[in-house]
C-alpha atoms as a PDB file:
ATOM      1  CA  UNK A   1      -5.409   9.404   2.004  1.00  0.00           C
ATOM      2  CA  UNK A   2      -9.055   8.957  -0.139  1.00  0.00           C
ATOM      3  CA  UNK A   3      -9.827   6.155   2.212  1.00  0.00           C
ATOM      4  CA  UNK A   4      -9.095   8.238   5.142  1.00  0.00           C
ATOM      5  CA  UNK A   5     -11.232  10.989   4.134  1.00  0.00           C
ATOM      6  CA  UNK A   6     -14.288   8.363   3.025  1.00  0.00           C
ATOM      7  CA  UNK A   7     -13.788   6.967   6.250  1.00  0.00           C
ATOM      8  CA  UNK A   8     -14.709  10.138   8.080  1.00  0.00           C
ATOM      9  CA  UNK A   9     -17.469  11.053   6.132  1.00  0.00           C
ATOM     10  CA  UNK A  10     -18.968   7.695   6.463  1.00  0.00           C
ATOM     11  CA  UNK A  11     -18.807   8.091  10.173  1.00  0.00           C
ATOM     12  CA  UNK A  12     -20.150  11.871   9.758  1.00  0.00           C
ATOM     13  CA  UNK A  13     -23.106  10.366   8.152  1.00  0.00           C
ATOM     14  CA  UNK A  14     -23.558   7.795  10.521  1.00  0.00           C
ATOM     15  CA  UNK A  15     -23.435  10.129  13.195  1.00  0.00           C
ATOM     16  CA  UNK A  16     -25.927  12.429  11.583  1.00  0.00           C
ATOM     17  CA  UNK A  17     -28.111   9.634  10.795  1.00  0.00           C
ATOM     18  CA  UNK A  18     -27.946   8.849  14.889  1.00  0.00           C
ATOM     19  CA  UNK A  19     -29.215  12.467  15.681  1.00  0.00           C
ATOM     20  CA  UNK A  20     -31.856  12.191  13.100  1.00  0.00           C
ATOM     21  CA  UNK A  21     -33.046   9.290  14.623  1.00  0.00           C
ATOM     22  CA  UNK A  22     -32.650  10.477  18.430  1.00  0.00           C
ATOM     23  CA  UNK A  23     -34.702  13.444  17.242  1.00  0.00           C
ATOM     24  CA  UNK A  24     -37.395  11.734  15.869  1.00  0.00           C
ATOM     25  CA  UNK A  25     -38.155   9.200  18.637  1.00  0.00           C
ATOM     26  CA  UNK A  26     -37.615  11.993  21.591  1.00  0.00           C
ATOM     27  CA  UNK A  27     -38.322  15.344  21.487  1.00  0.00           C
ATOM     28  CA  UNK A  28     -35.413  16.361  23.860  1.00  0.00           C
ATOM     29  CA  UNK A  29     -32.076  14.577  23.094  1.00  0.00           C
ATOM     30  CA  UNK A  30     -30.067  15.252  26.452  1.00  0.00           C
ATOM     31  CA  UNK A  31     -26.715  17.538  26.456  1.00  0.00           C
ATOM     32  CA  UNK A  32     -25.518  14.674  27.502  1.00  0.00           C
ATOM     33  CA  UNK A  33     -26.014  12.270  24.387  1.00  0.00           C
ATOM     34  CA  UNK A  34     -25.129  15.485  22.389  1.00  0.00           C
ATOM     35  CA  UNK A  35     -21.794  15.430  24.725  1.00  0.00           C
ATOM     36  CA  UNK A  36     -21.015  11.770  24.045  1.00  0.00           C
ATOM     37  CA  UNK A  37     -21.262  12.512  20.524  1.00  0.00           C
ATOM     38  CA  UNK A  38     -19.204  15.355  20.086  1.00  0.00           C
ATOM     39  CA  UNK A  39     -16.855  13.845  22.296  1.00  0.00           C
ATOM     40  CA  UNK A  40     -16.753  10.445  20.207  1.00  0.00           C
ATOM     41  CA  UNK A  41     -16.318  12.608  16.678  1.00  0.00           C
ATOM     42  CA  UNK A  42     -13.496  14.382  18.504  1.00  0.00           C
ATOM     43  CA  UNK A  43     -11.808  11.556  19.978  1.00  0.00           C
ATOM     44  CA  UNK A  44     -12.070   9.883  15.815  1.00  0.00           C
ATOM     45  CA  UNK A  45     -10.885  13.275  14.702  1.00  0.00           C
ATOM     46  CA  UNK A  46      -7.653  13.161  17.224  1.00  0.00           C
ATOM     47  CA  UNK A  47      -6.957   9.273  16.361  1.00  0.00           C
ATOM     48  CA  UNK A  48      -7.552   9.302  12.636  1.00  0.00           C
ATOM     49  CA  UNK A  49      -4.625  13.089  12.736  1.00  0.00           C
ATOM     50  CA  UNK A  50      -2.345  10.726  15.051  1.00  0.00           C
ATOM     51  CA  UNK A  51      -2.120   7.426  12.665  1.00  0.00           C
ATOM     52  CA  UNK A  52      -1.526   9.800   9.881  1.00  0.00           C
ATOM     53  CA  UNK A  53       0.295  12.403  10.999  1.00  0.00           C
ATOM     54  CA  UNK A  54       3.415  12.117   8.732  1.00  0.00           C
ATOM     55  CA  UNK A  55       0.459  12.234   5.511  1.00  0.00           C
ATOM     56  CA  UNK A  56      -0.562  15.273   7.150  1.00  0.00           C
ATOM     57  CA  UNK A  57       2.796  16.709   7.644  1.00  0.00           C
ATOM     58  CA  UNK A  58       3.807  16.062   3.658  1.00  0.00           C
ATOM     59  CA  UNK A  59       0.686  17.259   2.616  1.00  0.00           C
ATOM     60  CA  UNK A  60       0.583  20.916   4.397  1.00  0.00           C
ATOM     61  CA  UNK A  61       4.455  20.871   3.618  1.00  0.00           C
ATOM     62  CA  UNK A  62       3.955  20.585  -0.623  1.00  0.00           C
ATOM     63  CA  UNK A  63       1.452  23.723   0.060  1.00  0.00           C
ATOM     64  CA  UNK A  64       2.396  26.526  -1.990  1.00  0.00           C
ATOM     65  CA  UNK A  65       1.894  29.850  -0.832  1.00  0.00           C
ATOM     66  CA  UNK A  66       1.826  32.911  -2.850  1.00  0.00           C
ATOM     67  CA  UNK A  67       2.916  31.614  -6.098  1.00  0.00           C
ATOM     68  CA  UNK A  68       6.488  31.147  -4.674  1.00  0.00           C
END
């Protein structure tokens, strides 16, 4: 589950690093490379819940909620 989790913020940082570096050669990034972008992080986001879904599922299961 660590690895999971280092994974995505490695790619968060890599993915910052990319607007950094779109911002500081152009002045105005498109919508669309903004678009791509999001839409890359979200399709990660949707893959990386999907090949661990029965993690996720055990982990928000073992939650306690009000002490009980």
């Amino acid at each position: 589950m660590a690895d999971l989790f280092r994974s995505l913020y490695t790619f968060a940082l890599i993915a910052g690093d990319r607007v950094k570096a779109v911002k500081d050669e152009e002045r105005g990034a498109s919508a669309v490379e903004y678009a791509l972008l999001v839409g890359l992080i979200a399709a990660a986001v949707g893959a990386a819940v999907t090949v661990f879904r029965p993690m996720l599922i055990g982990l928000f299961q073992n939650i306690n909620v009000n002490g009980q």
